[in-house]
PDB file of N, CA and C in Angstrom:
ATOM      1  N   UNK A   1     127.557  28.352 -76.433  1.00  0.00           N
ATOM      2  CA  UNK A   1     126.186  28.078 -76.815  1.00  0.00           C
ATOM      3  C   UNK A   1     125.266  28.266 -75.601  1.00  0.00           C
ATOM      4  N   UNK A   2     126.045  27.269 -74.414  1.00  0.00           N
ATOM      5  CA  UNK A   2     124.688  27.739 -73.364  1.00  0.00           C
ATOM      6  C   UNK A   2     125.007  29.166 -72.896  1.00  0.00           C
ATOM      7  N   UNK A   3     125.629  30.072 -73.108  1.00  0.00           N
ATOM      8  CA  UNK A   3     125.816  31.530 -72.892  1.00  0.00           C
ATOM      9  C   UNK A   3     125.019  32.396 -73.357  1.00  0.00           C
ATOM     10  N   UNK A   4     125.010  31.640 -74.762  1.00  0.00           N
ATOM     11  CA  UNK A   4     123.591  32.867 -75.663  1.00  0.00           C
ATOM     12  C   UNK A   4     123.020  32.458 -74.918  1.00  0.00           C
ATOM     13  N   UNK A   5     122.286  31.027 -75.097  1.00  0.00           N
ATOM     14  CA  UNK A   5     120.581  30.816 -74.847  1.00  0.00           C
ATOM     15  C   UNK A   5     120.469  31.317 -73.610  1.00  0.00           C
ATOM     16  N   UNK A   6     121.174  31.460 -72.725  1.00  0.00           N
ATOM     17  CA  UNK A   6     120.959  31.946 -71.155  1.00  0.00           C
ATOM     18  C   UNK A   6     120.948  33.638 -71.474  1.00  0.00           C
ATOM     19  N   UNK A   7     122.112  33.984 -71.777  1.00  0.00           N
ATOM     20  CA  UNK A   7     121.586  35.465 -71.828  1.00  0.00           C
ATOM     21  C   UNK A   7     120.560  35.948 -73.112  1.00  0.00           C
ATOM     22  N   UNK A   8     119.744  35.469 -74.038  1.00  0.00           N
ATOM     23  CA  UNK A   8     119.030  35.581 -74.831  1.00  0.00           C
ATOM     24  C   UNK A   8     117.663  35.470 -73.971  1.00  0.00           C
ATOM     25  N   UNK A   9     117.396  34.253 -72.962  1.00  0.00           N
ATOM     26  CA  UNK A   9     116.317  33.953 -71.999  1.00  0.00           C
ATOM     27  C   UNK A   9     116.048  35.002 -71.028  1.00  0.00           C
ATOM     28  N   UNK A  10     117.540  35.557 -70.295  1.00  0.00           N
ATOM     29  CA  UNK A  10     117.445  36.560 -69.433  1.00  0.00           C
ATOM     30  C   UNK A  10     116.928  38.011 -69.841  1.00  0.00           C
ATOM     31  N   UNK A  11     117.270  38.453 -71.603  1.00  0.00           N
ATOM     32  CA  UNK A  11     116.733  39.130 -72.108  1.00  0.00           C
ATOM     33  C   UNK A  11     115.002  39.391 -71.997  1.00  0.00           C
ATOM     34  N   UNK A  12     114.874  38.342 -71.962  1.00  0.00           N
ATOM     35  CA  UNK A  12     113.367  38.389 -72.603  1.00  0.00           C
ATOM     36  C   UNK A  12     112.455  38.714 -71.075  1.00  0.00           C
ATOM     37  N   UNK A  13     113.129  37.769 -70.103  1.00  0.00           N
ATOM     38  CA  UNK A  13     112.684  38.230 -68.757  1.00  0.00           C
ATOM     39  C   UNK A  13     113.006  39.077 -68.423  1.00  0.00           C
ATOM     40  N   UNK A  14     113.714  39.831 -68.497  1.00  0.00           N
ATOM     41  CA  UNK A  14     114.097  41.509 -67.917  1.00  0.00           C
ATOM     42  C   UNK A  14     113.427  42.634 -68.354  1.00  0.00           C
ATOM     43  N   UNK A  15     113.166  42.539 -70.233  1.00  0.00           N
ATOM     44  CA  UNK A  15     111.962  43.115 -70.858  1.00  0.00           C
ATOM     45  C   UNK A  15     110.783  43.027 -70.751  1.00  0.00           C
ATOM     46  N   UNK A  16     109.976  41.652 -70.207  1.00  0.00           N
ATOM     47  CA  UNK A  16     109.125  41.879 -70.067  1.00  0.00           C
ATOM     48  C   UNK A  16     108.749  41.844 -68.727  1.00  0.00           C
ATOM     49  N   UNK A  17     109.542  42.137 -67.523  1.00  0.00           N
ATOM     50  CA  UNK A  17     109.485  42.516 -65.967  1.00  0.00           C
ATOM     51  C   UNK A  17     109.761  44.011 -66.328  1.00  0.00           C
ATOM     52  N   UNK A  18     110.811  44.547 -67.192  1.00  0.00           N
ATOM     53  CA  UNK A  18     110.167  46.687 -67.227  1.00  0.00           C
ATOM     54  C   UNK A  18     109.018  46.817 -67.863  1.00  0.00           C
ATOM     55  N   UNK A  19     108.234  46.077 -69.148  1.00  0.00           N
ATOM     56  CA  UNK A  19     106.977  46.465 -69.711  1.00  0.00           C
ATOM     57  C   UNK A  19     106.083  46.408 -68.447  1.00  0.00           C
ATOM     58  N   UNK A  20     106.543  45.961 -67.765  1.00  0.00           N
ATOM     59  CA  UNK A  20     105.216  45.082 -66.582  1.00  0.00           C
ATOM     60  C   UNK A  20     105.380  46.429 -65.421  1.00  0.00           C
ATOM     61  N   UNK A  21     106.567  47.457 -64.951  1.00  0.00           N
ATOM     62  CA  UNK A  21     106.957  48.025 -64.749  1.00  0.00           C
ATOM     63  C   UNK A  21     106.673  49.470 -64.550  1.00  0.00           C
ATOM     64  N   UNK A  22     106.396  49.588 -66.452  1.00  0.00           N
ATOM     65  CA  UNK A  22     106.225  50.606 -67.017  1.00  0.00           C
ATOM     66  C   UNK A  22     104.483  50.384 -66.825  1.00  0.00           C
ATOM     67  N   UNK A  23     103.888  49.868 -66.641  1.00  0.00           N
ATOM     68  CA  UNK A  23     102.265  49.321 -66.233  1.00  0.00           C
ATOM     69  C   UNK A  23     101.990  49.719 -65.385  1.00  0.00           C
ATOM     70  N   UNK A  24     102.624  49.685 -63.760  1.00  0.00           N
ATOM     71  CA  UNK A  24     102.620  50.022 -62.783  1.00  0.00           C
ATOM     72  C   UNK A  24     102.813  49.079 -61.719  1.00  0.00           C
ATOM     73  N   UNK A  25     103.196  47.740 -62.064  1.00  0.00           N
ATOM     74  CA  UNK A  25     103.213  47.641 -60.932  1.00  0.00           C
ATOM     75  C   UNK A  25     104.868  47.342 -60.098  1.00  0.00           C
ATOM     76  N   UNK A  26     105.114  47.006 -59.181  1.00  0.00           N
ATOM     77  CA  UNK A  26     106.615  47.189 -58.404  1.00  0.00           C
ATOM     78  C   UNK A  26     107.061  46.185 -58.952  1.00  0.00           C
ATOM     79  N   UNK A  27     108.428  46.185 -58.719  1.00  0.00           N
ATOM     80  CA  UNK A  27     109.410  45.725 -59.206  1.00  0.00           C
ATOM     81  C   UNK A  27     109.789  44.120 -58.942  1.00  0.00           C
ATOM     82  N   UNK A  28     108.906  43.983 -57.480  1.00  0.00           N
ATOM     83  CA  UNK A  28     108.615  41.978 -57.315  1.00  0.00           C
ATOM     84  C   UNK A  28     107.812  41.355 -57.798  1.00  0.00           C
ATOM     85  N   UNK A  29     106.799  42.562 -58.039  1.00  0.00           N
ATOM     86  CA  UNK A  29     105.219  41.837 -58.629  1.00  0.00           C
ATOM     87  C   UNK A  29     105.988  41.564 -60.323  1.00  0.00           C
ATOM     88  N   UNK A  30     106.916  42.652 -60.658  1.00  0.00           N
ATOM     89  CA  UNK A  30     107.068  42.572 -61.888  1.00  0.00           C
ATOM     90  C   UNK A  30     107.988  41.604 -62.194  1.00  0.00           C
ATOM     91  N   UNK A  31     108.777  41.294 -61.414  1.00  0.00           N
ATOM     92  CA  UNK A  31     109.812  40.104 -61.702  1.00  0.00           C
ATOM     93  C   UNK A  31     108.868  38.753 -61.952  1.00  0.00           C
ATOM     94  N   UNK A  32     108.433  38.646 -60.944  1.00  0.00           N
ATOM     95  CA  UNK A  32     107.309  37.448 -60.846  1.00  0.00           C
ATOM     96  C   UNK A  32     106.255  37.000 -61.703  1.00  0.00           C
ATOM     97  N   UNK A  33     105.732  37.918 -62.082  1.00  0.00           N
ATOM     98  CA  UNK A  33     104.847  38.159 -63.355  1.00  0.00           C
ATOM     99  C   UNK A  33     105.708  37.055 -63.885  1.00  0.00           C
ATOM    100  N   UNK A  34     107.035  38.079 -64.840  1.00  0.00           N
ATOM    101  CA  UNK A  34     107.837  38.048 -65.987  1.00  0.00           C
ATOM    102  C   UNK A  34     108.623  36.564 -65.884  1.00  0.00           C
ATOM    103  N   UNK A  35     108.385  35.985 -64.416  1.00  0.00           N
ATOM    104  CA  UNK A  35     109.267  34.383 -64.427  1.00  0.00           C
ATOM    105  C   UNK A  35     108.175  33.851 -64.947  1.00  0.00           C
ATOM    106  N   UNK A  36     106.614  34.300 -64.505  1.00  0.00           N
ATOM    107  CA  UNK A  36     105.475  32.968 -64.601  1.00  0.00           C
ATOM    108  C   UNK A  36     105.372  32.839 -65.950  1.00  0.00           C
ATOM    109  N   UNK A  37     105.508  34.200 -66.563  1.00  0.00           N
ATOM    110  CA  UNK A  37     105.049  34.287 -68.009  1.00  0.00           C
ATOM    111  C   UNK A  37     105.799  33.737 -68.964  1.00  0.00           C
ATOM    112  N   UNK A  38     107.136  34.213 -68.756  1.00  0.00           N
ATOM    113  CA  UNK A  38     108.581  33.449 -69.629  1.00  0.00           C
ATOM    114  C   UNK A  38     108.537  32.031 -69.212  1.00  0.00           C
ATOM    115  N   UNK A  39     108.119  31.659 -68.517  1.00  0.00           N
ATOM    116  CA  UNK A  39     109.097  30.101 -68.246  1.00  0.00           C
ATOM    117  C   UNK A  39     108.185  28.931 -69.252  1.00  0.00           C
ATOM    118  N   UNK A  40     107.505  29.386 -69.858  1.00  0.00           N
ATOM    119  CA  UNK A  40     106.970  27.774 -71.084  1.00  0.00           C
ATOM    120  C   UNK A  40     107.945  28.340 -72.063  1.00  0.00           C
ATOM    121  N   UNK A  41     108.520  29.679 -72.622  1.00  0.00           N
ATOM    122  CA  UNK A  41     109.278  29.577 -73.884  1.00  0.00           C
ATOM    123  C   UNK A  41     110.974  29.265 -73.315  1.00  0.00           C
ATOM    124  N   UNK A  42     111.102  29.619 -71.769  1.00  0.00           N
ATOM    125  CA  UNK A  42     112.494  29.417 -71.969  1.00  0.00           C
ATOM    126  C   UNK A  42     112.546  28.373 -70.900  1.00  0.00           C
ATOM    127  N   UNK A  43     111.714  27.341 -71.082  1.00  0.00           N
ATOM    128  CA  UNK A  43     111.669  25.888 -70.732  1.00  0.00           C
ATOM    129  C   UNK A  43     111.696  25.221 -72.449  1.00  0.00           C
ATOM    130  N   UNK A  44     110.653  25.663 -73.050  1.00  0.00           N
ATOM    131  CA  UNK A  44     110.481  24.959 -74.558  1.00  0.00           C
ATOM    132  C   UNK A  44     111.803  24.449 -75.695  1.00  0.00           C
ATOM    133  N   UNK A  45     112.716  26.237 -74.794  1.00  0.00           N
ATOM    134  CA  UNK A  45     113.765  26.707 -75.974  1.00  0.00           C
ATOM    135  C   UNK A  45     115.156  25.262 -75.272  1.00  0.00           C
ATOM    136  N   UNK A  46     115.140  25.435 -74.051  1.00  0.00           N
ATOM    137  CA  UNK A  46     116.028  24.779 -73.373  1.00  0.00           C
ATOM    138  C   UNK A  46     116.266  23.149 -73.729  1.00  0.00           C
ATOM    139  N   UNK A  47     114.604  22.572 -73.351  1.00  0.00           N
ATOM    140  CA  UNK A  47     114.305  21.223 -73.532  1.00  0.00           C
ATOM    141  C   UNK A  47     114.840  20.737 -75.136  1.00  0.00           C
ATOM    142  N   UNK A  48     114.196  21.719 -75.928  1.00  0.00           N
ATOM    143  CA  UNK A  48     114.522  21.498 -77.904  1.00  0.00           C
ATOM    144  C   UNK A  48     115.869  21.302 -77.483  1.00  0.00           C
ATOM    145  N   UNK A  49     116.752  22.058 -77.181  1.00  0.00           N
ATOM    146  CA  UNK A  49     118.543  21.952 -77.540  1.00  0.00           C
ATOM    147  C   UNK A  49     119.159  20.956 -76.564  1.00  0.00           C
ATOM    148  N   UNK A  50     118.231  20.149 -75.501  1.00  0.00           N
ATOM    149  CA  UNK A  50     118.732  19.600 -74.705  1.00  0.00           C
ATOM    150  C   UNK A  50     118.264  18.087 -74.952  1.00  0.00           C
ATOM    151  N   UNK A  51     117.803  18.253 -75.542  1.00  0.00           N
ATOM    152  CA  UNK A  51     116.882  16.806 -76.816  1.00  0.00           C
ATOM    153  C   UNK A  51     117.988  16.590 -77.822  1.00  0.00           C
ATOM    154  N   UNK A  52     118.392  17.662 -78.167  1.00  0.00           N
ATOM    155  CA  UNK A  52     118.659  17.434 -79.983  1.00  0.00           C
ATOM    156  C   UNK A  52     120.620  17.251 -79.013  1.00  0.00           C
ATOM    157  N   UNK A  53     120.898  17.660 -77.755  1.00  0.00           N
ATOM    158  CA  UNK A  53     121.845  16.995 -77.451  1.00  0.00           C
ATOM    159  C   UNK A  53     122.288  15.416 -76.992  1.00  0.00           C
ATOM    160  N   UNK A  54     121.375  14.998 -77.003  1.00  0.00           N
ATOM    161  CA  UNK A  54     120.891  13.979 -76.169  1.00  0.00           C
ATOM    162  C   UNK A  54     121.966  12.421 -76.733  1.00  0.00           C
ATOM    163  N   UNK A  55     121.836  12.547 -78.100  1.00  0.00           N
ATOM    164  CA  UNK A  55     122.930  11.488 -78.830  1.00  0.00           C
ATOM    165  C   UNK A  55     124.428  11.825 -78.579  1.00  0.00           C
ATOM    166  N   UNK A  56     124.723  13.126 -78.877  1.00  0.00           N
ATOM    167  CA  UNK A  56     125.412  13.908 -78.951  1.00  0.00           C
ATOM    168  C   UNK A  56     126.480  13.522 -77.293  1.00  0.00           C
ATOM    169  N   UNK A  57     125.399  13.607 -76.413  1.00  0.00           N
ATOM    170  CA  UNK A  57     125.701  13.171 -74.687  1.00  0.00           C
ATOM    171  C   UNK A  57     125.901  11.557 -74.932  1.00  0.00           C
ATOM    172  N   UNK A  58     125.281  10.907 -75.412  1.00  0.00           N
ATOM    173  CA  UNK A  58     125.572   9.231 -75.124  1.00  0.00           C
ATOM    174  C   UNK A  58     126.748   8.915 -76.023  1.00  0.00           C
ATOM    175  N   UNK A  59     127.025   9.433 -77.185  1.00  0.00           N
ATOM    176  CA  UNK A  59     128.171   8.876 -77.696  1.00  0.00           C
ATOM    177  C   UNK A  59     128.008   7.962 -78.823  1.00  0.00           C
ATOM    178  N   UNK A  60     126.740   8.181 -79.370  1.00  0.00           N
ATOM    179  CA  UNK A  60     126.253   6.989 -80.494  1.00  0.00           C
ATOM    180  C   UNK A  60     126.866   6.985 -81.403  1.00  0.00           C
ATOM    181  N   UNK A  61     127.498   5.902 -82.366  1.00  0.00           N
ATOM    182  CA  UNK A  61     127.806   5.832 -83.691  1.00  0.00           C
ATOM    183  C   UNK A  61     129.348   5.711 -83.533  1.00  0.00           C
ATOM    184  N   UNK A  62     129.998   5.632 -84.877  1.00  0.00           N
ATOM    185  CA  UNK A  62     131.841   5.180 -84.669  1.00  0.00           C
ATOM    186  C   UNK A  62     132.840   7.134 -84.228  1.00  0.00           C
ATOM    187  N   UNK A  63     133.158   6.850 -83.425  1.00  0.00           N
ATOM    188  CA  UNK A  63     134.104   7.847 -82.996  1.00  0.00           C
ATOM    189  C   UNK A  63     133.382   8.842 -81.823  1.00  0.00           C
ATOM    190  N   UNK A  64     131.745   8.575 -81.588  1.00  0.00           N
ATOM    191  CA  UNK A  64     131.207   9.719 -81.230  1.00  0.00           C
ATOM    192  C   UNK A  64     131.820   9.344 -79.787  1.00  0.00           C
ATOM    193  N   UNK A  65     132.091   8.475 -79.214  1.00  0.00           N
ATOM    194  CA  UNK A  65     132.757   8.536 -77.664  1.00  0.00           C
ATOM    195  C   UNK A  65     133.518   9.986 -77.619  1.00  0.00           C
ATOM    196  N   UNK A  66     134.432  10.613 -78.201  1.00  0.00           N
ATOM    197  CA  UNK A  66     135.065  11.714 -78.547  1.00  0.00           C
ATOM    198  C   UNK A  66     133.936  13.076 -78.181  1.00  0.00           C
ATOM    199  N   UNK A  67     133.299  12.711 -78.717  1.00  0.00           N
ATOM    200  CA  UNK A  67     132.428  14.323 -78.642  1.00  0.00           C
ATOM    201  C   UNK A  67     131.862  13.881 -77.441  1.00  0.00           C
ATOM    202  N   UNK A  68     131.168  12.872 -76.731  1.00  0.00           N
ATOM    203  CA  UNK A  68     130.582  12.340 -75.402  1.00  0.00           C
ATOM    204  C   UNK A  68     130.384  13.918 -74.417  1.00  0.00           C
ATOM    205  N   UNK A  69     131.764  14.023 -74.090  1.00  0.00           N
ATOM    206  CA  UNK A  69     132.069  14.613 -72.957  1.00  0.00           C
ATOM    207  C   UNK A  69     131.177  16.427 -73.276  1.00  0.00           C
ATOM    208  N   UNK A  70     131.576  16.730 -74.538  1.00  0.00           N
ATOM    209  CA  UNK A  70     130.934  17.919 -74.979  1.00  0.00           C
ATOM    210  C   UNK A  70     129.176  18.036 -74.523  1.00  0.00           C
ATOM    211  N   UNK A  71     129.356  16.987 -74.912  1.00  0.00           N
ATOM    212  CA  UNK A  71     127.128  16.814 -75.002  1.00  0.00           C
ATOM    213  C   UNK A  71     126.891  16.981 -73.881  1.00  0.00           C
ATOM    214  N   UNK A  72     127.584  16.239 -72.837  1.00  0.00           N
ATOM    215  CA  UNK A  72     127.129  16.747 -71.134  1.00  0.00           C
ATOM    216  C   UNK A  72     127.586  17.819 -71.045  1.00  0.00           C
ATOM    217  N   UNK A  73     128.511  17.974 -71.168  1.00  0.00           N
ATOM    218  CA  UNK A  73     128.737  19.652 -70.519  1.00  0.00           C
ATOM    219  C   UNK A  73     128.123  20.875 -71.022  1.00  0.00           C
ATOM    220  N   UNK A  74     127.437  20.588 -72.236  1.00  0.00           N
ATOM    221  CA  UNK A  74     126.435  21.841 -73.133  1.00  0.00           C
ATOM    222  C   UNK A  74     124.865  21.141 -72.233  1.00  0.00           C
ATOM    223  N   UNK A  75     124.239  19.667 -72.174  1.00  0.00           N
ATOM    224  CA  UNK A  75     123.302  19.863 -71.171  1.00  0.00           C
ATOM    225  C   UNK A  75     123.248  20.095 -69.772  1.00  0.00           C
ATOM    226  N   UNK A  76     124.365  20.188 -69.017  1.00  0.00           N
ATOM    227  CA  UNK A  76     124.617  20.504 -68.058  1.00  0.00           C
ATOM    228  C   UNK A  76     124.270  21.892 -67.996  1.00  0.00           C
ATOM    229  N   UNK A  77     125.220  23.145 -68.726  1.00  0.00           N
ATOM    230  CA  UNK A  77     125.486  24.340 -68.780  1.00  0.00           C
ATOM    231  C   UNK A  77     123.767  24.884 -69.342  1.00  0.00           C
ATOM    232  N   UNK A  78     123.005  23.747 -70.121  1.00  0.00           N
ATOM    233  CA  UNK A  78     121.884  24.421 -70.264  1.00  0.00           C
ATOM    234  C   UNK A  78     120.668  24.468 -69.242  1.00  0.00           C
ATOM    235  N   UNK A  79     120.958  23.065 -68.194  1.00  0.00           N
ATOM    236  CA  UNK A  79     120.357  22.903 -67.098  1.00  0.00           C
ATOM    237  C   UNK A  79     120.571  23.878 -66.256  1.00  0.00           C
ATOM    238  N   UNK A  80     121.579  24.163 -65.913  1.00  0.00           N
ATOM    239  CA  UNK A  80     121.691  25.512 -64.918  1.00  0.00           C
ATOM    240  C   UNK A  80     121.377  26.651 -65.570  1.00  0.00           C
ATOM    241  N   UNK A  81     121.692  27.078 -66.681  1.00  0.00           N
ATOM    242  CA  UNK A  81     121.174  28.449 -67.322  1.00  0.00           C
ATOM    243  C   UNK A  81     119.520  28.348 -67.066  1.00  0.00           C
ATOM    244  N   UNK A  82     119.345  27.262 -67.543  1.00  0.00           N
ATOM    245  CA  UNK A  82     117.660  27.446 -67.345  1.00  0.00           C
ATOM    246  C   UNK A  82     117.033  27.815 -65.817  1.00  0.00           C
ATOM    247  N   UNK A  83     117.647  27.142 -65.296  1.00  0.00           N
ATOM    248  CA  UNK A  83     117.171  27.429 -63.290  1.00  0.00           C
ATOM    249  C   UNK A  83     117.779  28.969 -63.250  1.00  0.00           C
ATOM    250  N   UNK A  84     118.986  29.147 -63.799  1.00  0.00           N
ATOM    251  CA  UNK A  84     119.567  30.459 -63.266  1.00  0.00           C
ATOM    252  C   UNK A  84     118.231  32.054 -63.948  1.00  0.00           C
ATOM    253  N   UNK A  85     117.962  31.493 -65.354  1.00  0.00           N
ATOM    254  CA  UNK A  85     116.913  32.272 -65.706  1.00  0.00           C
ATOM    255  C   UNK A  85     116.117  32.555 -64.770  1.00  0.00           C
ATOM    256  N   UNK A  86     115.148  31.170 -64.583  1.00  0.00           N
ATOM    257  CA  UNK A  86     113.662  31.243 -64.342  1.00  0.00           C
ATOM    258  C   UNK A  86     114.048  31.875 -62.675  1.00  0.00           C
ATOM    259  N   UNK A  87     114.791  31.683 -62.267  1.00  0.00           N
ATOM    260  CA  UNK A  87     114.986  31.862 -59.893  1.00  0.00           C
ATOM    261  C   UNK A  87     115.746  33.293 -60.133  1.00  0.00           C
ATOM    262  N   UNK A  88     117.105  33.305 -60.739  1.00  0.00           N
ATOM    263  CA  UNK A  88     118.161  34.120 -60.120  1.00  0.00           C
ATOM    264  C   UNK A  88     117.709  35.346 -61.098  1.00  0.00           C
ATOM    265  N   UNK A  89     117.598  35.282 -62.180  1.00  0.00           N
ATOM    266  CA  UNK A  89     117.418  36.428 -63.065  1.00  0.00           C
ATOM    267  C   UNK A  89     116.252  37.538 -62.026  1.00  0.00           C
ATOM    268  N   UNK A  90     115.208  37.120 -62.165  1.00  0.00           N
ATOM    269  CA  UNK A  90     114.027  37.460 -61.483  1.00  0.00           C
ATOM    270  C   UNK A  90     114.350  38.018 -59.888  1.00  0.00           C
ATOM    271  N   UNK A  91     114.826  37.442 -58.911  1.00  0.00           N
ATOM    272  CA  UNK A  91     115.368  37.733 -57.533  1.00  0.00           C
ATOM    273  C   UNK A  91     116.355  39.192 -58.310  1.00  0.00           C
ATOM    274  N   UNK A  92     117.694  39.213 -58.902  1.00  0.00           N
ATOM    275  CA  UNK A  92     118.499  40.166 -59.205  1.00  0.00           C
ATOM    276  C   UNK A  92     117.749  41.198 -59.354  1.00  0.00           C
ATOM    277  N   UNK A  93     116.874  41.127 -60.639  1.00  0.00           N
ATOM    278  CA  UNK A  93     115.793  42.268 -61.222  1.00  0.00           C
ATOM    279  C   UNK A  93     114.974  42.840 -60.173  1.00  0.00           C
ATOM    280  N   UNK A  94     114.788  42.166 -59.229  1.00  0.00           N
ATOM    281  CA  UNK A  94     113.511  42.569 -58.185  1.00  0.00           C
ATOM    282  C   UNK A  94     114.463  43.712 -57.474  1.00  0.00           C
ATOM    283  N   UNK A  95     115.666  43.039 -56.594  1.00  0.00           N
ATOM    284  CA  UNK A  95     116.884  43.454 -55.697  1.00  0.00           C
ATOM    285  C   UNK A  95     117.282  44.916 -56.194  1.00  0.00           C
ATOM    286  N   UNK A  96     117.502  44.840 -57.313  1.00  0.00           N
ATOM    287  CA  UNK A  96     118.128  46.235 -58.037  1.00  0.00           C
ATOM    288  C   UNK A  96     116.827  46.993 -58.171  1.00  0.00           C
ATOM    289  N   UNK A  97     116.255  46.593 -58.850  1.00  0.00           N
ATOM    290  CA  UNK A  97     114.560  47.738 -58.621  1.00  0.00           C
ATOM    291  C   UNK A  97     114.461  48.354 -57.086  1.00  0.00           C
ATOM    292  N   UNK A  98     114.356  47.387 -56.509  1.00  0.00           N
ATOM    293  CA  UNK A  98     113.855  48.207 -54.879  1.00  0.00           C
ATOM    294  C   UNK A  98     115.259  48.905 -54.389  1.00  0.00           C
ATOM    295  N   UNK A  99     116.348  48.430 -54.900  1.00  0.00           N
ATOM    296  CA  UNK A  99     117.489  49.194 -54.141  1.00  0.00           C
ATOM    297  C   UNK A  99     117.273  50.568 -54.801  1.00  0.00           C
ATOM    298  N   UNK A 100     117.176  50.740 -56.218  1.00  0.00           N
ATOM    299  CA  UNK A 100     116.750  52.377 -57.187  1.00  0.00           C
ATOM    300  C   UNK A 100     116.013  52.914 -56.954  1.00  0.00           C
ATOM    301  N   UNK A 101     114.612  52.487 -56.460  1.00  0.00           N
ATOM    302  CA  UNK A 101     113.815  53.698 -55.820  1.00  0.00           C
ATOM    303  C   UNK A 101     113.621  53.947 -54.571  1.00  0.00           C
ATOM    304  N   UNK A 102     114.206  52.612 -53.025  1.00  0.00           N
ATOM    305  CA  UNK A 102     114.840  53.329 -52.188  1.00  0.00           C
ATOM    306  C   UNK A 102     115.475  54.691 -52.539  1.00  0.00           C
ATOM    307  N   UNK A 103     116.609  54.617 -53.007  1.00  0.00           N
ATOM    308  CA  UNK A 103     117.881  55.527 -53.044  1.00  0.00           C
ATOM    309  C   UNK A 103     116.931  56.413 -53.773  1.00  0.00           C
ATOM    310  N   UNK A 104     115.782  56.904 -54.794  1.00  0.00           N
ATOM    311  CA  UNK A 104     115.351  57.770 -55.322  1.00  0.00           C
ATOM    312  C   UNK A 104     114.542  58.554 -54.247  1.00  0.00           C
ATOM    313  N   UNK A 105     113.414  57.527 -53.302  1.00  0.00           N
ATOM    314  CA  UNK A 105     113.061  57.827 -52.491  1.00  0.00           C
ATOM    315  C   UNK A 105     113.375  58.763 -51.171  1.00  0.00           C
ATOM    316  N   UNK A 106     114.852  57.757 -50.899  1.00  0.00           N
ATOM    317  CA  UNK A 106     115.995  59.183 -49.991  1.00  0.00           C
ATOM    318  C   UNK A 106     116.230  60.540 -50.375  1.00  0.00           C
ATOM    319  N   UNK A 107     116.167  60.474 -52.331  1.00  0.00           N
ATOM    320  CA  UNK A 107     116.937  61.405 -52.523  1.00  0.00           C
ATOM    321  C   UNK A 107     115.910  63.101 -52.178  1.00  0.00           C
ATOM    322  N   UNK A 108     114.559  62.324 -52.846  1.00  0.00           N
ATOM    323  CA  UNK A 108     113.662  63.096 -52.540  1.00  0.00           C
ATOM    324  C   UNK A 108     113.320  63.688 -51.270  1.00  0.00           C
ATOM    325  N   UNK A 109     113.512  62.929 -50.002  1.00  0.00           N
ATOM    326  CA  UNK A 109     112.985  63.623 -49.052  1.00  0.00           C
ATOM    327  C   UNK A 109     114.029  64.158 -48.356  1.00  0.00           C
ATOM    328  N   UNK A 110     115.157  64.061 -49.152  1.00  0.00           N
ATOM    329  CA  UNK A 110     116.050  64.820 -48.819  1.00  0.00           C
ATOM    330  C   UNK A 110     116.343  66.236 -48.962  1.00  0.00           C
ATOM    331  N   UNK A 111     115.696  66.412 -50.303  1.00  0.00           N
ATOM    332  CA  UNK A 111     115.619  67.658 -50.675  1.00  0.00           C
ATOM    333  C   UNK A 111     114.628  68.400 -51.532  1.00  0.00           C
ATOM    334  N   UNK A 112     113.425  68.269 -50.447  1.00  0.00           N
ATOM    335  CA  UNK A 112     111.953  68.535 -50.674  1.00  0.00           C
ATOM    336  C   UNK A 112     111.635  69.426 -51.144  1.00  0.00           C
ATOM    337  N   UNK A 113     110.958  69.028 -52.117  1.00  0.00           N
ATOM    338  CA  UNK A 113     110.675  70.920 -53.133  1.00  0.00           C
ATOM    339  C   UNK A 113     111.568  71.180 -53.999  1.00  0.00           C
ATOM    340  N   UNK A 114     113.051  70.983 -53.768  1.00  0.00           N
ATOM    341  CA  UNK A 114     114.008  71.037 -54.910  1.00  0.00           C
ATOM    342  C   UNK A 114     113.713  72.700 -55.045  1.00  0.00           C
ATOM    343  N   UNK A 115     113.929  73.545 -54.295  1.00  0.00           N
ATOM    344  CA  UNK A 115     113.502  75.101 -54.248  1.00  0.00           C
ATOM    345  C   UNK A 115     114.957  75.601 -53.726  1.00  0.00           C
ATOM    346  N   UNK A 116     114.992  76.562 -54.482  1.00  0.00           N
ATOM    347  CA  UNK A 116     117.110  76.954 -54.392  1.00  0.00           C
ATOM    348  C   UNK A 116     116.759  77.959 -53.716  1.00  0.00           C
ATOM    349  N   UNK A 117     117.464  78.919 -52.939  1.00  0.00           N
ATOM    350  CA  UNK A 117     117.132  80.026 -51.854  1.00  0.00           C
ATOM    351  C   UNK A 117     118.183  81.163 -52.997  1.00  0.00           C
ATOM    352  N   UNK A 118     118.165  81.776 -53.561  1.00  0.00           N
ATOM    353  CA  UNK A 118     119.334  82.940 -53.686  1.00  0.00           C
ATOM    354  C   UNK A 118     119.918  84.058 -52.668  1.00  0.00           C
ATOM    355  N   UNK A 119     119.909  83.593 -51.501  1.00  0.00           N
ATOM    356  CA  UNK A 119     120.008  85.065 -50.570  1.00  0.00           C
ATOM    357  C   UNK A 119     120.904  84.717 -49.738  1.00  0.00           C
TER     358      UNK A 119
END
């Protein structure tokens, strides 16, 4: 469960850091954007499932001691997915952008003009 919602969250920030991209601007401005902008829905989405775990974590009612242990470890796993979204997703996306058009950048002035000689 916290696997989707984390990679479902990371989705949405990665799409809308290339729309932002495809706009013009670089690849930190665009990560950054895409954390400021995402983080009320994949704070909203997190908090809802981390609420509605919340009984689920204390153990209320006859037998629920049993499930106890589950409820923390799904708000746990959603607490870190959520930080890992909003910080690490964004840093990765930035990292790999500037490493791709470095290396595009090399490739170009490597071989300027792209003009073949036949002789």
């Amino acid at each position: 469960m916290t696997m989707g919602v984390a990679t479902a969250n990371s989705i949405l920030v990665v799409s809308f850091a290339r729309q932002r991209m495809g706009e013009g601007q670089g690849p930190i401005q665009a990560a950054l954007d895409a954390g400021a902008t995402r983080i009320r829905p994949v704070l909203m989405t997190a908090l809802a499932m981390i609420i509605g775990m919340i009984p689920m974590a204390l153990g209320w009612g006859e037998g629920a001691e049993q499930n106890a242990p589950l409820g923390r470890a799904v708000i746990g796993g959603l607490l870190f997915a959520t930080v890992s979204t909003l910080l690490f997703v964004p840093v990765i996306f930035a990292g790999i952008h500037r490493r791709l058009e470095r290396r595009k950048r090399a490739r170009s002035s490597a071989h300027p003009g792209d003009v073949q000689s036949n002789g």
